[in-house]
C-alpha atoms as a PDB file:
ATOM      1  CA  UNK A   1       0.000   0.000   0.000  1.00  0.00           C
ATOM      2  CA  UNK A   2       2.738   2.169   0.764  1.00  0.00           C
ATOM      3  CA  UNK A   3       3.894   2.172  -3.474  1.00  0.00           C
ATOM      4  CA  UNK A   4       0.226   3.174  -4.519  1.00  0.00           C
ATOM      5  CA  UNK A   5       0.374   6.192  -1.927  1.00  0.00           C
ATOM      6  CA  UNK A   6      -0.569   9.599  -2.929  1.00  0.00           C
ATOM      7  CA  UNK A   7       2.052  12.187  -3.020  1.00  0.00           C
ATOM      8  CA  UNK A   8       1.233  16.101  -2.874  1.00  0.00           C
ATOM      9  CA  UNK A   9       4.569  16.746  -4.910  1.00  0.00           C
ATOM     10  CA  UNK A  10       3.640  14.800  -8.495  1.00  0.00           C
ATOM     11  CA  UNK A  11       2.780  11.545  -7.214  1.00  0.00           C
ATOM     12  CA  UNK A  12       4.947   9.986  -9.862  1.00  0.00           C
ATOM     13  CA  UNK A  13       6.133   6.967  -7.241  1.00  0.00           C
ATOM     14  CA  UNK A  14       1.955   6.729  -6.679  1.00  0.00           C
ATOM     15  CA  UNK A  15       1.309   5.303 -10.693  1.00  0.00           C
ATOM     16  CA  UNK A  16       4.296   3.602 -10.903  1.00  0.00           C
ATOM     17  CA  UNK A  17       3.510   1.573  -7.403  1.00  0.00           C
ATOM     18  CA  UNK A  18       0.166   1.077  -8.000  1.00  0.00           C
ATOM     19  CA  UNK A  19       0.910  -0.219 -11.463  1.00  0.00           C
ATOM     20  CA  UNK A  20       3.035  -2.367  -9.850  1.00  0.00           C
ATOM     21  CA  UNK A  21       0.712  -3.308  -7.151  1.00  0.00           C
ATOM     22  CA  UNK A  22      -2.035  -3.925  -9.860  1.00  0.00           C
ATOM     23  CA  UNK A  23       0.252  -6.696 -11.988  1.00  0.00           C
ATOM     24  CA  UNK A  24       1.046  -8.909  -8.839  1.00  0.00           C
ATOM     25  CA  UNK A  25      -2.920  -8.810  -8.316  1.00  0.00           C
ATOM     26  CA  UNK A  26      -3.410  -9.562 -11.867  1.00  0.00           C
ATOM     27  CA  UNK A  27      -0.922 -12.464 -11.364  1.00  0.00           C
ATOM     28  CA  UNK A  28      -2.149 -13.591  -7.582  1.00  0.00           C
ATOM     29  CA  UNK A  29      -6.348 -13.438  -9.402  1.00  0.00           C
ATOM     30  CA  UNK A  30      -4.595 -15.528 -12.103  1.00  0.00           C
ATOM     31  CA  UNK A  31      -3.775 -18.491  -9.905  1.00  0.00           C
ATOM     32  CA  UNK A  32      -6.522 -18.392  -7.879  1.00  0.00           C
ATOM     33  CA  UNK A  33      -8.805 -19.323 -10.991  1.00  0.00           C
ATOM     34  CA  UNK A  34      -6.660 -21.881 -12.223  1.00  0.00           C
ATOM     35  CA  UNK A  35      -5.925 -23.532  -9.563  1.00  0.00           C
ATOM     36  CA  UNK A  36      -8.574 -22.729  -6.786  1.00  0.00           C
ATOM     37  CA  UNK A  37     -11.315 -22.672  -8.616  1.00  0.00           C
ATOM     38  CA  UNK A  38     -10.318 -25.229 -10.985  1.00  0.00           C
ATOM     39  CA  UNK A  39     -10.141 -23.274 -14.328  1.00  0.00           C
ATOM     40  CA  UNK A  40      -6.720 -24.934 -15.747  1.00  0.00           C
ATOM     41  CA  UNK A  41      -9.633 -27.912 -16.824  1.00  0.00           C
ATOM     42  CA  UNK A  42     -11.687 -25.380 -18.549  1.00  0.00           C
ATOM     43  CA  UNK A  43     -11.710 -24.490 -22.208  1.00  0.00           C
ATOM     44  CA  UNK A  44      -8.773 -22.452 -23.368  1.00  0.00           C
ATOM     45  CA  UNK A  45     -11.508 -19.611 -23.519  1.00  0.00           C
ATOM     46  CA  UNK A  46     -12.622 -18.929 -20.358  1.00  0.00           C
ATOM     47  CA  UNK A  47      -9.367 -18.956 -19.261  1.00  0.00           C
ATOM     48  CA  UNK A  48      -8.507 -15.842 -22.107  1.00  0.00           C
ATOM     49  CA  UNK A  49     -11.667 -14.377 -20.477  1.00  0.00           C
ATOM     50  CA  UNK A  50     -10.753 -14.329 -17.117  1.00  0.00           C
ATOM     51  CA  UNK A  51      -7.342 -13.798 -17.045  1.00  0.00           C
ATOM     52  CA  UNK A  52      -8.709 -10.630 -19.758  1.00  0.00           C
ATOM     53  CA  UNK A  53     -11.120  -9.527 -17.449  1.00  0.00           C
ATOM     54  CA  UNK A  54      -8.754  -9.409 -14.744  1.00  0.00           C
ATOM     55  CA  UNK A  55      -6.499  -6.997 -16.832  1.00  0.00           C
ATOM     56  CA  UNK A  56      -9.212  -5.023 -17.683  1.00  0.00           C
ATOM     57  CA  UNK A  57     -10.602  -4.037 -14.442  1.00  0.00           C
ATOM     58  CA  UNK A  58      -6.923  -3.668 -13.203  1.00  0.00           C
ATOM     59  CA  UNK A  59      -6.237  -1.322 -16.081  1.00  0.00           C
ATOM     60  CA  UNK A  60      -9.286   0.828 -15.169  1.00  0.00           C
ATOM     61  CA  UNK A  61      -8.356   0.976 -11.557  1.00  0.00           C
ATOM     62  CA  UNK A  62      -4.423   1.980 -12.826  1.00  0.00           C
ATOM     63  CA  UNK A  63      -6.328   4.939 -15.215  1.00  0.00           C
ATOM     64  CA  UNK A  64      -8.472   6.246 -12.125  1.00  0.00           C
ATOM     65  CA  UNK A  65      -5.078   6.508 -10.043  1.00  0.00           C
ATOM     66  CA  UNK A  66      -2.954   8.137 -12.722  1.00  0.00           C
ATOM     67  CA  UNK A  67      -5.827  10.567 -13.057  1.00  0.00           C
ATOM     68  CA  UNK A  68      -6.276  11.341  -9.584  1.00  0.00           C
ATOM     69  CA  UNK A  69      -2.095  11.508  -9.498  1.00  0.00           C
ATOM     70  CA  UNK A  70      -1.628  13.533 -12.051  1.00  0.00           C
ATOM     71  CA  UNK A  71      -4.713  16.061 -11.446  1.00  0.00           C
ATOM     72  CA  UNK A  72      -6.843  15.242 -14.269  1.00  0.00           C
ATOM     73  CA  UNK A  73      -9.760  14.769 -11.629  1.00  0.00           C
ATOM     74  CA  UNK A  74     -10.211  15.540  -8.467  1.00  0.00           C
ATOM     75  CA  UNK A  75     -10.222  19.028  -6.303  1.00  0.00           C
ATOM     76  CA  UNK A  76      -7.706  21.426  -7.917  1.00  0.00           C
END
């Protein structure tokens, strides 16, 4: 948590850690389906579509932080 922190001087450290943060999440949700929940027996395509999903919403949540970094949203 401390790499996706907020700072008032750029927050350039912020994106990168959360980007970070985000990929071993990505990775971590990965396994879990394939191995917890038994998806490595599934059909190449669900597999595409959850590990795509995954990235997806990860990607979003990596946009709404660089925004909020960089001052695109959020009180000015």
């Amino acid at each position: 948590m401390l790499f996706a922190r907020h700072d008032d001087a750029g927050g350039g450290i912020g994106v990168a850690g959360a980007a970070l943060l985000l990929a071993l999440a990505v990775a971590k949700g990965r396994e879990i389906l394939l191995h917890y929940l038994e998806l490595k027996h599934a059909g190449p395509g669900w597999r595409s579509a959850m590990t795509g999903w995954l990235t997806l919403l990860s990607g979003a949540l990596l946009l709404v932080t660089a925004a909020g970094s960089l001052g695109w949203v959020g009180p000015h």
